[in-house]
Protein backbone atom coordinates (compact mmCIF):
# COMPACT_ATOMS: atom_id res chain seq x y z
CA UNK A 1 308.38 84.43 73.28
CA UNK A 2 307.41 84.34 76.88
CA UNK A 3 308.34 84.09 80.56
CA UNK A 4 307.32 81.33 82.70
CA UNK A 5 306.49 83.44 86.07
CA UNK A 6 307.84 80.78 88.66
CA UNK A 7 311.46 81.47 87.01
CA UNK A 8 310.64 84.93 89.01
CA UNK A 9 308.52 83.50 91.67
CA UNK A 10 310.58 86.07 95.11
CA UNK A 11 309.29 89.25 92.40
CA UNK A 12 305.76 88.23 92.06
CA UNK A 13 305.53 87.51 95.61
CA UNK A 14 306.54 91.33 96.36
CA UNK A 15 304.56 92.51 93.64
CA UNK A 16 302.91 90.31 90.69
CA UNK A 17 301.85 93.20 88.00
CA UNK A 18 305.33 94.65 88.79
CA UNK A 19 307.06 91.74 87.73
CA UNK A 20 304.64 91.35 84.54
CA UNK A 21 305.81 94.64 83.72
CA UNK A 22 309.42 94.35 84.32
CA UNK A 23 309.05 91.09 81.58
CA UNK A 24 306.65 93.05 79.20
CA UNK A 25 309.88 96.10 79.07
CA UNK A 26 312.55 93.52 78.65
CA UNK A 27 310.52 91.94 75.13
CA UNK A 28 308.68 89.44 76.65
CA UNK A 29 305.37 88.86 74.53
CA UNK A 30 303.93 86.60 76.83
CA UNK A 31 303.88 84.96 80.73
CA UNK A 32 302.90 82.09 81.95
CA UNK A 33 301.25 82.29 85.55
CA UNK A 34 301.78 78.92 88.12
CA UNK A 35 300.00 77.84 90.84
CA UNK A 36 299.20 80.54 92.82
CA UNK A 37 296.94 81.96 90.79
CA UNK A 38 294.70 79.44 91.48
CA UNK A 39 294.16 81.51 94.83
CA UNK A 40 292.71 84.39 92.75
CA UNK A 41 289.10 85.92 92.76
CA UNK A 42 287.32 86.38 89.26
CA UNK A 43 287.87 89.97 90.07
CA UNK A 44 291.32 90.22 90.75
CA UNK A 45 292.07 88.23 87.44
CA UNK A 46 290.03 90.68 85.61
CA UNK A 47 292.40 93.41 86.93
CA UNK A 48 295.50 91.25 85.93
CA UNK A 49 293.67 90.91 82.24
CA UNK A 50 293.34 94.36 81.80
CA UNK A 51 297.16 95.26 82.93
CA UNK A 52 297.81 92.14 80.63
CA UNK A 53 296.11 94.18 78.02
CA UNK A 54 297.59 97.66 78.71
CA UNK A 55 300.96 95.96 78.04
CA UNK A 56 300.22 94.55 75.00
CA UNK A 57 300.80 91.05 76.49
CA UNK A 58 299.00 87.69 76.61
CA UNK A 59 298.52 84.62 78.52
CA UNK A 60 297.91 81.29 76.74
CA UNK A 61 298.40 79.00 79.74
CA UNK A 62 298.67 78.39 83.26
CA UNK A 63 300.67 75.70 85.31
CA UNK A 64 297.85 73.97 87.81
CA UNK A 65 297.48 71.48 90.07
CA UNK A 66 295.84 68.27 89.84
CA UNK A 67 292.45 69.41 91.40
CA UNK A 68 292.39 71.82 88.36
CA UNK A 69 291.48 68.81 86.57
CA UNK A 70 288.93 67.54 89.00
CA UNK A 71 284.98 67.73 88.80
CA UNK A 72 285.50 70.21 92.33
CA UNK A 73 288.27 72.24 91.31
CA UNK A 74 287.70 72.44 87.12
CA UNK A 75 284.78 75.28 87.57
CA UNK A 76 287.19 77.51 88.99
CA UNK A 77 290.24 76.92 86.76
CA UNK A 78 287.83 77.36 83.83
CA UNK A 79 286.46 80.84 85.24
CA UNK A 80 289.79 82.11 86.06
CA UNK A 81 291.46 80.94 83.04
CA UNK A 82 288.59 82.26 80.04
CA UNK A 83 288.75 85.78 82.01
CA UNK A 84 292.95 85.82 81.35
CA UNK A 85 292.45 84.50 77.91
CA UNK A 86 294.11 81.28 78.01
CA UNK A 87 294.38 78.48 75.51
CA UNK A 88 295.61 75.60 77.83
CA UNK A 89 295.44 75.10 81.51
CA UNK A 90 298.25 72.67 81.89
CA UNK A 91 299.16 69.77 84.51
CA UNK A 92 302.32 71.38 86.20
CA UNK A 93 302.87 68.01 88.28
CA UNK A 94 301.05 64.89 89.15
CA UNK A 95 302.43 64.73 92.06
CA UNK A 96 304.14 61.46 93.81
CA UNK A 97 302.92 58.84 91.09
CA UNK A 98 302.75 54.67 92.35
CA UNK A 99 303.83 52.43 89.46
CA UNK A 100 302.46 52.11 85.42
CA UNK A 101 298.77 52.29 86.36
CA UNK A 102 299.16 55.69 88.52
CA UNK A 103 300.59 57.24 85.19
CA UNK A 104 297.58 55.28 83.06
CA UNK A 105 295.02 57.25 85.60
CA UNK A 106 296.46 60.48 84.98
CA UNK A 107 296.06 60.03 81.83
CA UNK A 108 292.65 58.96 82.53
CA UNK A 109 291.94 61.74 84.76
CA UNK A 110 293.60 64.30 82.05
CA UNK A 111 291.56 62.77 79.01
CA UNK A 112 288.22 63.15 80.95
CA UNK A 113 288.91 67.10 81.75
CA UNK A 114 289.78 67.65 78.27
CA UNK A 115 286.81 66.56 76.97
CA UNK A 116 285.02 69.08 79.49
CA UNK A 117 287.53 72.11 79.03
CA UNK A 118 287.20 71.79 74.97
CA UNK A 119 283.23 72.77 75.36
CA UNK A 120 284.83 75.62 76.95
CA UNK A 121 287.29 76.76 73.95
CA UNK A 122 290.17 75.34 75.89
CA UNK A 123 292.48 72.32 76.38
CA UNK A 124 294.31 70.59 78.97
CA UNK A 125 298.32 70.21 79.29
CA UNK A 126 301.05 67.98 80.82
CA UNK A 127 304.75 69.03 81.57
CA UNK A 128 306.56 67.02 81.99
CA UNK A 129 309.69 66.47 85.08
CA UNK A 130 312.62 64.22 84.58
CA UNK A 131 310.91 61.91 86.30
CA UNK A 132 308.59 60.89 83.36
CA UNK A 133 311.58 60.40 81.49
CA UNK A 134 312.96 57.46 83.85
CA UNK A 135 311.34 54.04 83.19
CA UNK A 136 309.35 52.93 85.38
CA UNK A 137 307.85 48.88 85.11
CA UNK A 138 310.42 49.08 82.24
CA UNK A 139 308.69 51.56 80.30
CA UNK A 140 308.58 55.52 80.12
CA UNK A 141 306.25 57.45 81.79
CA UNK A 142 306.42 59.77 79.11
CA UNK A 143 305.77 57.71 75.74
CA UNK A 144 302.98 55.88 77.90
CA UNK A 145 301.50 59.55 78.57
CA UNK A 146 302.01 60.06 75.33
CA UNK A 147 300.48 57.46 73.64
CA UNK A 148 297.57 57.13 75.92
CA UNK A 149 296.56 60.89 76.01
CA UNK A 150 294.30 62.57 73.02
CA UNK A 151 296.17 63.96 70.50
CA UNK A 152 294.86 67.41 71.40
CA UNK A 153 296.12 67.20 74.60
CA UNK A 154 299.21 69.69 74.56
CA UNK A 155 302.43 67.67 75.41
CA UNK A 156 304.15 71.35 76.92
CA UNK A 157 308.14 69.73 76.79
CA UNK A 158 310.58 71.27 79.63
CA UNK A 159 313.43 70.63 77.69
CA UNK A 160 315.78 70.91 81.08
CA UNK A 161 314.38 67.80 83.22
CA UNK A 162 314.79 66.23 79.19
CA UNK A 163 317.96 66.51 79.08
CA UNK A 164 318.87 66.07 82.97
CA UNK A 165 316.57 62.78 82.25
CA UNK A 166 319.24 61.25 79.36
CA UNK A 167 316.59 61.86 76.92
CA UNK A 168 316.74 63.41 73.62
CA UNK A 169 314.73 66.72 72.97
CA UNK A 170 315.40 66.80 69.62
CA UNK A 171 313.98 63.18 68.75
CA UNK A 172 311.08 63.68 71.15
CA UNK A 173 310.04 66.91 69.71
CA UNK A 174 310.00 64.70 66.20
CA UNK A 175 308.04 61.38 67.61
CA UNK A 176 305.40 63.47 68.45
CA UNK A 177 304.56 65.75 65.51
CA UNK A 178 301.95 68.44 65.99
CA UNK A 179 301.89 67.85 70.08
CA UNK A 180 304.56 70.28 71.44
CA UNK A 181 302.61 73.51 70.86
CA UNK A 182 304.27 75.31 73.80
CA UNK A 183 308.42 74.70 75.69
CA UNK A 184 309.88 75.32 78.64
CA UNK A 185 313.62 76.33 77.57
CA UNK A 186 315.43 75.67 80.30
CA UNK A 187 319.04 74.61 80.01
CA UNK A 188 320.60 72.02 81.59
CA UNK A 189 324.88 71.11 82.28
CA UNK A 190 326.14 68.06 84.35
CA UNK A 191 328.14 70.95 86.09
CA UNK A 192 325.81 73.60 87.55
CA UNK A 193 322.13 71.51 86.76
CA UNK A 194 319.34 74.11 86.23
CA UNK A 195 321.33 77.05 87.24
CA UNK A 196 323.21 77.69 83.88
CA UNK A 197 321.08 79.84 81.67
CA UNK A 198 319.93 79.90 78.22
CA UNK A 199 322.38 78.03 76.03
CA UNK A 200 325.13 77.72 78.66
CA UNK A 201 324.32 74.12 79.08
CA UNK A 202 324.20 70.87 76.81
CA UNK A 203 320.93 72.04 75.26
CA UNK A 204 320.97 71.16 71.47
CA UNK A 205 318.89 74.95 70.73
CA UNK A 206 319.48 75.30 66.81
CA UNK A 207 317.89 71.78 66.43
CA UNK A 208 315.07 72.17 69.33
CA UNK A 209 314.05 75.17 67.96
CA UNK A 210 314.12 73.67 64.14
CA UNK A 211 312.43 71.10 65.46
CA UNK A 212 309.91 72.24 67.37
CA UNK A 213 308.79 74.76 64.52
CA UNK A 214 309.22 72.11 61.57
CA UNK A 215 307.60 69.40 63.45
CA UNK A 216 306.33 70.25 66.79
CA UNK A 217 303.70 72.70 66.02
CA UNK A 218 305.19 74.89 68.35
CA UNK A 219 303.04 77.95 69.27
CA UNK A 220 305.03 79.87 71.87
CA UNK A 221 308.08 79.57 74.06
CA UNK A 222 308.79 79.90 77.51
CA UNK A 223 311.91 80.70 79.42
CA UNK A 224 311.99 79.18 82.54
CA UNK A 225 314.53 79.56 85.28
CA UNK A 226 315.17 77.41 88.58
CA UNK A 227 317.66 80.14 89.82
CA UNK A 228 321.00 81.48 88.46
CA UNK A 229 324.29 83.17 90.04
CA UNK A 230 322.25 86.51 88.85
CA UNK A 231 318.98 88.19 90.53
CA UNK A 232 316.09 87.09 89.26
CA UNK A 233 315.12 89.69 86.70
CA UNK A 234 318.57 89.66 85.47
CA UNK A 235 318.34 86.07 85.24
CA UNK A 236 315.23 86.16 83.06
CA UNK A 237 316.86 89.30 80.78
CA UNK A 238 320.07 87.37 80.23
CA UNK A 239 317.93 84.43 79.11
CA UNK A 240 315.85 86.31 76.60
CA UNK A 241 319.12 87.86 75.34
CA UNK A 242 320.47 84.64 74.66
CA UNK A 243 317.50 82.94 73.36
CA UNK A 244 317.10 85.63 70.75
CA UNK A 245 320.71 85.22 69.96
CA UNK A 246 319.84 81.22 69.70
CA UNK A 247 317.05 81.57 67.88
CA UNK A 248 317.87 83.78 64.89
């Protein structure tokens, strides 16, 4: 069980390794860094390792940017990524996406890193947005990403934009057996959007998690937060409280 670290994004801006080990006392097994750490020197990601290490914590992904997957920006993703000990350096966005064939050259473009990254012992990842979820030249973004990725492509699902999307997590999860080896579990109500927490929305968890550990080839989880009526660490602590709760 893990922490997605943009869900306490104002912490690690004040101090990162603080907010690492605020997660690692709560129970948290594992965090997920974002963006940001794209910024870091091979040095300074050795020194987040080794705290990593001290905790008794891991990191099996990071959320990037598209150059991540580039030829100019995959050396340094690779570098920073083997040093923290990931498994997948995932596609956090695509960004603003023009029509079928913009989703078919993601793809493209996501297919052609993966075969690079798996000479290095990793793999790539998409999460997904609601926005993959709404048709688009009357299909899916999603089941086109889906069926035009390779299989060992890891298809992370944020279950939130899911269900904000009209989709069903639960029947995704299923349709794509083997794929969904890490989750964003985020909640979702018609109500309060992202800002209810951990099974305080419409989320279906029993089945997700069934699901996802039946079918999905799940690996790890994430809690992710886009804010709550709590401060952030709270947030995060009432989450894991309630996933445990959920998830048992």
């Amino acid at each position: 069980m893990g922490l997605e670290l943009y869900s306490v994004r104002d912490e690690l801006k004040k101090d990162l390794m603080g907010a690492v080990r605020g997660a690692a006392k709560m129970g948290y097994q594992c965090v997920e860094f974002y963006a940001p750490y794209y910024d870091w020197t091979p040095e300074y990601a050795r020194q987040v390792r080794a705290e990593l290490e001290e905790l008794g914590i891991r990191c099996y992904s990071t959320h990037n940017a598209l150059k991540s997957f580039t030829p100019e920006g995959m050396s340094k993703a690779v570098d920073l990524n083997k040093i923290l000990g990931t498994r997948y350096i995932v596609l956090a966005s695509p960004g603003a996406v023009s029509g079928l064939d913009g989703w078919k050259s993601v793809a493209e473009t996501l297919n052609k890193a993966n075969e690079i990254l798996e000479g290095q012992g990793l793999h790539a990842g998409y999460h997904n947005h609601d926005t993959e979820w709404r048709p688009v030249e009357g299909q899916k973004p999603m089941e086109m990403l889906a069926a035009t990725l390779d299989r060992s492509v890891m298809l992370q699902l944020d279950v939130g934009t899911c269900l904000a999307a009209g989709s069903d997590p639960v029947a995704w999860i299923n349709g794509n057996p083997g794929r969904i080896r890490s989750m964003h579990v985020k909640d979702w109500s018609p109500q309060k959007g992202y800002k209810v927490l951990t099974g305080e929305g419409i989320g279906p968890w029993k089945k997700i998690f069934a699901a996802a550990e039946k079918t999905g080839g799940i690996e790890y989880y994430l809690i992710e937060q886009e804010g709550s009526d709590y401060p952030e660490m709270e947030t995060v602590q009432r989450c894991l409280a309630a996933f445990r709760k959920l998830h048992a």
